[in-house]
C-alpha atoms as a PDB file:
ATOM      1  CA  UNK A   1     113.595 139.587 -22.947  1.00  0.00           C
ATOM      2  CA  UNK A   2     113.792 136.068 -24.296  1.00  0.00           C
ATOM      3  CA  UNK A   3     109.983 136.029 -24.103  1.00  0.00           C
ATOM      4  CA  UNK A   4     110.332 139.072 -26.506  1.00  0.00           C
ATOM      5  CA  UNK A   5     112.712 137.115 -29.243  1.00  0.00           C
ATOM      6  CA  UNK A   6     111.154 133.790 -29.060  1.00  0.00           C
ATOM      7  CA  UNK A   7     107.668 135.662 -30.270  1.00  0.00           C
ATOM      8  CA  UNK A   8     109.524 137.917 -32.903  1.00  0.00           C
ATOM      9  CA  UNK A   9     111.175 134.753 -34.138  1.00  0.00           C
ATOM     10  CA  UNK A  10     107.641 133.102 -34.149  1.00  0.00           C
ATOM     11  CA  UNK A  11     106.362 136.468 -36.079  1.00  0.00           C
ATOM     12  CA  UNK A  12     109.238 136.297 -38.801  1.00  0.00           C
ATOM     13  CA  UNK A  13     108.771 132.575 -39.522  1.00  0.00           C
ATOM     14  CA  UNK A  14     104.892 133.075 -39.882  1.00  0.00           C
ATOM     15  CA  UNK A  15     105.966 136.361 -42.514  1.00  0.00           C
ATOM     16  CA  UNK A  16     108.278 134.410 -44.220  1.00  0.00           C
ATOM     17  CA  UNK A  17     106.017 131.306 -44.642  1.00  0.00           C
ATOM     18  CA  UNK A  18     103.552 134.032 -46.000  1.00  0.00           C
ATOM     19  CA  UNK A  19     106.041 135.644 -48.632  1.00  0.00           C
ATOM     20  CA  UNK A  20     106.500 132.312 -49.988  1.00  0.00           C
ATOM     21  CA  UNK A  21     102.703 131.383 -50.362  1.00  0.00           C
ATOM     22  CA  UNK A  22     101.634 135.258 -51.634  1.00  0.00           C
ATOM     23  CA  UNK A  23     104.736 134.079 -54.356  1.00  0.00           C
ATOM     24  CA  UNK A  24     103.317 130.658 -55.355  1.00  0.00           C
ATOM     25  CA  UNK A  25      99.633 131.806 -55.537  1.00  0.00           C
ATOM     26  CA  UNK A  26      99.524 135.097 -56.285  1.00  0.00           C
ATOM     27  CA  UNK A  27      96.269 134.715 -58.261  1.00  0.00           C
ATOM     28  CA  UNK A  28      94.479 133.278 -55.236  1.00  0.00           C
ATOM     29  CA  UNK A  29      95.782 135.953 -52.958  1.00  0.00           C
ATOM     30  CA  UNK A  30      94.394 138.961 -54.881  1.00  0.00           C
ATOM     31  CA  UNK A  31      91.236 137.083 -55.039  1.00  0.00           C
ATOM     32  CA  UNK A  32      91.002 136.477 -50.795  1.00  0.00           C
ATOM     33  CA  UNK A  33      91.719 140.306 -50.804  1.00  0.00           C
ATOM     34  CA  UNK A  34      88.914 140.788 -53.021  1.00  0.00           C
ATOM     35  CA  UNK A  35      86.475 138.907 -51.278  1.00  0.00           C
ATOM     36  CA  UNK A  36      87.784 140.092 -48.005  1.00  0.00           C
ATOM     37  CA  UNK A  37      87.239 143.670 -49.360  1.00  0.00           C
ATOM     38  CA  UNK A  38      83.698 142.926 -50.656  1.00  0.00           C
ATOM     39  CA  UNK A  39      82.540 141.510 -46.910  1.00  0.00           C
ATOM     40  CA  UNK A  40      83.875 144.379 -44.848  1.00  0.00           C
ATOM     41  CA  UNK A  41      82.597 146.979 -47.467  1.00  0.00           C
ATOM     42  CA  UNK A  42      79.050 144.891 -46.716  1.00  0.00           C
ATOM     43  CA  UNK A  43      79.374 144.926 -43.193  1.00  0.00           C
ATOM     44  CA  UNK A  44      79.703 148.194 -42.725  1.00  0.00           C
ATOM     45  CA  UNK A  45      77.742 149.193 -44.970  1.00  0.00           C
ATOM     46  CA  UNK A  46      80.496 150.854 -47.115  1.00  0.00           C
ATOM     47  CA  UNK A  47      81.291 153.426 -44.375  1.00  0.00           C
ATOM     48  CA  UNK A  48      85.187 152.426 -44.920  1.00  0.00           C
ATOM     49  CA  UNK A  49      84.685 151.646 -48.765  1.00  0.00           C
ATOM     50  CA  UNK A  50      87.579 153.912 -50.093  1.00  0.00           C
ATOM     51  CA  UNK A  51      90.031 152.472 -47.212  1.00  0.00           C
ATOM     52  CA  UNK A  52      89.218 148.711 -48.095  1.00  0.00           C
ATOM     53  CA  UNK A  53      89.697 149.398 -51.357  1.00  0.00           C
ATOM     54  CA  UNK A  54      93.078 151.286 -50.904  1.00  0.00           C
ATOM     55  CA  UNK A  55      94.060 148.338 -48.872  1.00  0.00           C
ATOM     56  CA  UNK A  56      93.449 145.858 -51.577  1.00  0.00           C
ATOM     57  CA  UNK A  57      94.826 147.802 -54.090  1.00  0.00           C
ATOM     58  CA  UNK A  58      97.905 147.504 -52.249  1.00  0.00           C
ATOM     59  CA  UNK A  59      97.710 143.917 -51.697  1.00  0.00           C
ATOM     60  CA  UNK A  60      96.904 143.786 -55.685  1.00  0.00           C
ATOM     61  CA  UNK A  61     100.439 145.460 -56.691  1.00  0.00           C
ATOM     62  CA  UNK A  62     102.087 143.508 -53.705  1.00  0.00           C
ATOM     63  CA  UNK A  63     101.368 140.009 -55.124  1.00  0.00           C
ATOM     64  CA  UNK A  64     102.290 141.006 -58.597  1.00  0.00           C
ATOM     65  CA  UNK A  65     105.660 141.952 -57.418  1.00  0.00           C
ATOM     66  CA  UNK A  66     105.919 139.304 -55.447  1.00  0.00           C
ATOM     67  CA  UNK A  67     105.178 137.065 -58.477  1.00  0.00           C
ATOM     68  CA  UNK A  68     107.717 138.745 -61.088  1.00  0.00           C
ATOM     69  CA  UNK A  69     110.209 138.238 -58.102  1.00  0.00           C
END
């Protein structure tokens, strides 16, 4: 069990320590997602093109909210 909350405590430092980058460079994340999007749409061959594209959407409206918060 303490195996269990030392990695969940681990986890949530490494998610907050990513909420507070995504909200200082919210610009730079949308563009990762991008280019993250662009190589998995090219490696395979599209076959997953409306998911990737979902995903980054998401990320997309995530950082602006993160940024107006």
């Amino acid at each position: 069990m303490a195996k269990l909350l030392r990695k969940l405590t681990v986890v949530a430092g490494a998610a907050g320590a990513a909420r507070q980058y995504v909200k200082n460079n919210p610009d730079k994340v949308s563009r990762m997602a991008e280019q993250a999007g662009r190589f998995i749409n090219k490696q395979t061959k599209g076959k997953y093109n409306h998911k990737v594209d979902s995903a980054v959407a998401k990320v997309r409206t995530a950082t602006r909210k993160a940024a107006k918060s």
